[in-house]
Structure formats: C-alpha cells, structure tokens
N, C-alpha and C. Protein backbone atom coordinates (compact mmCIF):
# COMPACT_ATOMS: atom_id res chain seq x y z
N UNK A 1 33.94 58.46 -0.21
CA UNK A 1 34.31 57.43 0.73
C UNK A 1 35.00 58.08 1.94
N UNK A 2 34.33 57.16 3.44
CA UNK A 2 35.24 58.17 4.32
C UNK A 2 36.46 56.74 4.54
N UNK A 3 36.91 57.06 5.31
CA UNK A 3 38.14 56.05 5.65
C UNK A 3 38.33 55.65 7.76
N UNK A 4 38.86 55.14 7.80
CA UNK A 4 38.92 54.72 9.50
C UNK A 4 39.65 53.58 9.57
N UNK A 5 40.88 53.68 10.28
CA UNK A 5 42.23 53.18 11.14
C UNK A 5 41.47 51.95 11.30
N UNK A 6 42.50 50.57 11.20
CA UNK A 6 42.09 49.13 11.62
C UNK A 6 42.26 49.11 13.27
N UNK A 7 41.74 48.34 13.65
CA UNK A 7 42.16 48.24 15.38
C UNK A 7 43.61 48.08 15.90
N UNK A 8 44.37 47.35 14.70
CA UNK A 8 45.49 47.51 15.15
C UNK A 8 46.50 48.73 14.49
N UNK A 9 45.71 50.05 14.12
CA UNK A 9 46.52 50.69 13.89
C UNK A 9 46.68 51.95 14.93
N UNK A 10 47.96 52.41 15.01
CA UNK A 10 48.19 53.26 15.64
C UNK A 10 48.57 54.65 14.94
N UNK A 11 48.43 56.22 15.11
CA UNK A 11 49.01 57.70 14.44
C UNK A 11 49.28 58.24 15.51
N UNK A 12 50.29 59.10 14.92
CA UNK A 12 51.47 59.46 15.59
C UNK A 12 51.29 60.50 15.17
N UNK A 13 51.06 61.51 15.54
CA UNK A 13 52.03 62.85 14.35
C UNK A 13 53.08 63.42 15.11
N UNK A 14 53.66 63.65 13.85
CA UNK A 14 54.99 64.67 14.20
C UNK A 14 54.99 66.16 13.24
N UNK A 15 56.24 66.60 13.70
CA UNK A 15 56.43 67.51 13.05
C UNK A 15 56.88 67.94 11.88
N UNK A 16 56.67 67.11 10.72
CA UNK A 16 56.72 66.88 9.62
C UNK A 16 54.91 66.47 9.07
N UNK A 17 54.21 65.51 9.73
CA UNK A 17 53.07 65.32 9.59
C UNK A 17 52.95 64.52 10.39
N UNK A 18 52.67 62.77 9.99
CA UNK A 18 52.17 61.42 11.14
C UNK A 18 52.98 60.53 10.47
N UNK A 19 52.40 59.73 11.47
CA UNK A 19 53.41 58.30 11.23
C UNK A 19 52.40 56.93 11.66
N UNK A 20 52.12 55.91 10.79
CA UNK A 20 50.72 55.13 11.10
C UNK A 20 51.33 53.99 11.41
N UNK A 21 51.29 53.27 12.40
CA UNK A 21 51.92 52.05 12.73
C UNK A 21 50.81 50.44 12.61
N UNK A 22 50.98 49.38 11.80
CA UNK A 22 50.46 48.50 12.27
C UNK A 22 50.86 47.71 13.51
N UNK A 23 50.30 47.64 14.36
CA UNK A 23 51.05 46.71 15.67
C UNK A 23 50.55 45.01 15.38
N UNK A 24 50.33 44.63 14.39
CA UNK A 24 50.05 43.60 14.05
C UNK A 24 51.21 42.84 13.20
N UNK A 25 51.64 43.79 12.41
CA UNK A 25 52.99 43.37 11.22
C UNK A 25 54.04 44.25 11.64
N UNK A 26 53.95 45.75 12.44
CA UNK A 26 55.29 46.47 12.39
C UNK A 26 55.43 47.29 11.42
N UNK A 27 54.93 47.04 10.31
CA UNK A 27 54.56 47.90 9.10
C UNK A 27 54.53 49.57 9.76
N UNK A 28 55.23 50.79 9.09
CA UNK A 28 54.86 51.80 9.28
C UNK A 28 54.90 52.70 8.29
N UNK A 29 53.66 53.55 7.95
CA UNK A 29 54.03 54.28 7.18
C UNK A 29 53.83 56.14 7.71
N UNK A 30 54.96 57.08 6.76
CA UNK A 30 54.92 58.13 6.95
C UNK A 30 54.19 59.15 6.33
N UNK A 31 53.66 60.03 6.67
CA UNK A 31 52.80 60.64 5.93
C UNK A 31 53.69 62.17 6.19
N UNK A 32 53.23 62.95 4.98
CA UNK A 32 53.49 64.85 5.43
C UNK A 32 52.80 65.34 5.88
N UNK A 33 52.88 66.37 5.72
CA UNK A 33 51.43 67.75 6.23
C UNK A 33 50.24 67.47 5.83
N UNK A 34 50.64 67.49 4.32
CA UNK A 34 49.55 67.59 3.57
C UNK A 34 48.83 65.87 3.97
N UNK A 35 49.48 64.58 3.55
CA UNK A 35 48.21 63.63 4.20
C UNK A 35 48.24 63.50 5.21
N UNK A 36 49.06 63.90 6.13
CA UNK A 36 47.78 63.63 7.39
C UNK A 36 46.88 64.75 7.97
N UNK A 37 47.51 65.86 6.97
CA UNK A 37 45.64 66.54 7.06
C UNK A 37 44.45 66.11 6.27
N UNK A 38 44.69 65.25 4.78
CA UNK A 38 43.61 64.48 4.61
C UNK A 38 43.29 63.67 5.48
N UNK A 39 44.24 62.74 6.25
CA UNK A 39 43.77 61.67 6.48
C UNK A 39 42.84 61.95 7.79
N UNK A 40 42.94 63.18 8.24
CA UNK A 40 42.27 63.89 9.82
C UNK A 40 41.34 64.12 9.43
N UNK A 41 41.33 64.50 8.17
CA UNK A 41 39.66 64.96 7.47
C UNK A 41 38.94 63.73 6.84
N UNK A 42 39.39 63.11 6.50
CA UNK A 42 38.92 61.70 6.08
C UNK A 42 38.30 60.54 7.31
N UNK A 43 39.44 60.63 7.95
CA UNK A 43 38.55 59.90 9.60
C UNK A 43 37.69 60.67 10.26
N UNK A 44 37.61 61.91 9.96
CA UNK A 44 36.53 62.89 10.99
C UNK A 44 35.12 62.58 10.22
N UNK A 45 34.79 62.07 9.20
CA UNK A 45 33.89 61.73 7.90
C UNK A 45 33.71 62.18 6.71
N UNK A 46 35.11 63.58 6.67
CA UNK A 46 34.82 64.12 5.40
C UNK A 46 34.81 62.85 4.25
N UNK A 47 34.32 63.08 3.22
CA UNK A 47 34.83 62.02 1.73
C UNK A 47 35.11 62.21 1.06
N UNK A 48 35.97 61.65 0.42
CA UNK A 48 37.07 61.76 -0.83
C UNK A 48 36.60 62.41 -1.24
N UNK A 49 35.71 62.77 -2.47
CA UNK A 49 34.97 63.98 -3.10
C UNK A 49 34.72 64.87 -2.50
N UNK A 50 34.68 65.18 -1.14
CA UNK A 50 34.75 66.42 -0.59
C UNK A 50 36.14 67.39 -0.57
N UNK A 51 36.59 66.35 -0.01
CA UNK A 51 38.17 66.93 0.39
C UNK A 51 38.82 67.08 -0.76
N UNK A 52 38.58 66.75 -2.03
CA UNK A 52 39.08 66.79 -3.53
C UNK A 52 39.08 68.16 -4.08
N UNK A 53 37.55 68.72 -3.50
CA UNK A 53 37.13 69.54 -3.98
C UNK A 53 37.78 70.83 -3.19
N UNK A 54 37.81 70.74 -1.52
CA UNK A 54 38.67 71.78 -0.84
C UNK A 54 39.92 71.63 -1.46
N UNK A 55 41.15 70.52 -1.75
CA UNK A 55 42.36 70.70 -2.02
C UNK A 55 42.71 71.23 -3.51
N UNK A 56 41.19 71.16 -4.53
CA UNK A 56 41.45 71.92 -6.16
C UNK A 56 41.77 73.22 -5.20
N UNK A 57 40.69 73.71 -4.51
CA UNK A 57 40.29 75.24 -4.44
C UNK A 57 41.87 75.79 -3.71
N UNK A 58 42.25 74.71 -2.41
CA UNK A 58 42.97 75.22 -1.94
C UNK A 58 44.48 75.65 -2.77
N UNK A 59 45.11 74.34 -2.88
CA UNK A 59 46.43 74.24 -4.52
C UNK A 59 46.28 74.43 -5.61
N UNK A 60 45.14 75.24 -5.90
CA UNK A 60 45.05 75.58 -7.47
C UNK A 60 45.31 74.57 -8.18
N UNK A 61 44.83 73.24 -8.03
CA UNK A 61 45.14 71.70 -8.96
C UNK A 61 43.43 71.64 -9.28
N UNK A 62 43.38 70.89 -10.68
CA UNK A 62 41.79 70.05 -10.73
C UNK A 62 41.13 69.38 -9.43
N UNK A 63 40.36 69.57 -9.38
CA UNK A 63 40.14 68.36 -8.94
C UNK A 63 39.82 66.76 -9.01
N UNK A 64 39.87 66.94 -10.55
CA UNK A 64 40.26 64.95 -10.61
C UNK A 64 41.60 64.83 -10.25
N UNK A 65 42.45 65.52 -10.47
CA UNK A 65 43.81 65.46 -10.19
C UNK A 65 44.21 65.04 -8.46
N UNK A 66 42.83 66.04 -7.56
CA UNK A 66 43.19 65.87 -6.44
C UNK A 66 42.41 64.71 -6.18
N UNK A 67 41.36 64.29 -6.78
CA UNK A 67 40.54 62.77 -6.51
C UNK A 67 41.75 61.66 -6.42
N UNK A 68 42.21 61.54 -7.90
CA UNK A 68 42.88 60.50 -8.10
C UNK A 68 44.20 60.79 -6.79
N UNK A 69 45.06 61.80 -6.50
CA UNK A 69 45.87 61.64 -5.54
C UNK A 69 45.31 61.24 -4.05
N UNK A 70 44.09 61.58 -3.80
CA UNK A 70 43.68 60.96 -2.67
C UNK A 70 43.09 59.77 -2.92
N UNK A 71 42.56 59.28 -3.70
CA UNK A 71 42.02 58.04 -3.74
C UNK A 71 43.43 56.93 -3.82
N UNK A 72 44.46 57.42 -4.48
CA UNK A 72 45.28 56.65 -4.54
C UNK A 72 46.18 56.19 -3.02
N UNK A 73 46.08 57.55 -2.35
CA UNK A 73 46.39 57.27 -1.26
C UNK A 73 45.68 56.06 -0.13
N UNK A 74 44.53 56.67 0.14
CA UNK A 74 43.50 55.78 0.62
C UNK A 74 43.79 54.60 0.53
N UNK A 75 43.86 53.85 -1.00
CA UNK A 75 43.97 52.87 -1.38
C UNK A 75 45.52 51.90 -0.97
N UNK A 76 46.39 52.71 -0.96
CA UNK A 76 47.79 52.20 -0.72
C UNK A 76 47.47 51.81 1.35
N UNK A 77 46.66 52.79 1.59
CA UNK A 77 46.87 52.60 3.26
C UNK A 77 45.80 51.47 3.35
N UNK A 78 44.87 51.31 2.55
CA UNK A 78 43.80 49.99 2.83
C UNK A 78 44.56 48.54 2.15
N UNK A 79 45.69 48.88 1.42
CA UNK A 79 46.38 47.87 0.76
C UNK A 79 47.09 47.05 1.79
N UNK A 80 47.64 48.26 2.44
CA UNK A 80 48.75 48.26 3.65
C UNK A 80 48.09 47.85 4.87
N UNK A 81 47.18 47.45 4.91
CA UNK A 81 46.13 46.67 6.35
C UNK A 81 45.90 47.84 7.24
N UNK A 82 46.25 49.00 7.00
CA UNK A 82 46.57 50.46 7.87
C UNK A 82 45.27 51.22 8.57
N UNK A 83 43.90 51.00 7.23
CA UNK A 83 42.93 51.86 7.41
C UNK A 83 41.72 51.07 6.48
N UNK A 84 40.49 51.11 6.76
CA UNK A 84 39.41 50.60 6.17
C UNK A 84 38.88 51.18 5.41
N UNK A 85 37.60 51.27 4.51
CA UNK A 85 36.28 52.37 3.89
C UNK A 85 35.97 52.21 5.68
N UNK A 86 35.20 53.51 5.75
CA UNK A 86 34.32 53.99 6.68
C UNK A 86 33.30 54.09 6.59
C-alpha cells in the first residue's frame, strides 16, 4: 500500500523529523527520523512491503516486525484523517 496526505493536510519537518498538521481539526501529529523517512518513501509510491523489506535489511529487525510497525503506523495517520491509501 502506498499512502498520500488528505487535502487538508499539511508536513513540516524539523529537526527531529516532521510534524503533520490537519487544518481542518488542528489535530497534529509528530513524527521522528525514522517515520518521516517512511512516510517520504511511502508518499513518493514506495509500499509498505517494500519499505518493510529495506527497514529488516537496514535495523537488523524481521521484517514482519517492520510490516506490522509500519502498517500500524499508516493506519493510526489514516485513523487520524492525516493521510489516505494511495
């Protein structure tokens, strides 16, 4: 699955990682390094199963381990009105 920002969302990054704003509710959430370099790779079209598979190789983790942490993510920001499936 790839993922992509609602119209009313806005990213920010900083120097810690990003920061995703709904301008619809005010809602914001913060992200680290590490997701908002998924989430850069995820809106560019990588998909979850891709990027699962770079972050086993990269952190020495499974990669169901890294599925389920990105999918879970995904899911909290599509919960959060933040970001769509792509």
């Amino acid at each position: 699955m790839t993922l992509r920002l609602t119209a009313h969302t806005v990213a920010t990054d900083t120097d810690d990682g990003a920061v995703l704003l709904s301008q619809r509710t005010g809602h914001y959430w913060q992200l680290n390094r590490t997701g908002a370099y998924a989430l850069q790779r995820l809106l560019a079209g990588c998909t979850t199963d891709q990027l699962a598979e770079e972050f086993a190789a990269r952190f020495d983790i499974a990669p169901t381990q890294a599925r389920e942490d990105l999918t879970a993510m995904t899911e909290q920001l599509q919960a959060s009105g933040l970001a769509e499936a792509g």
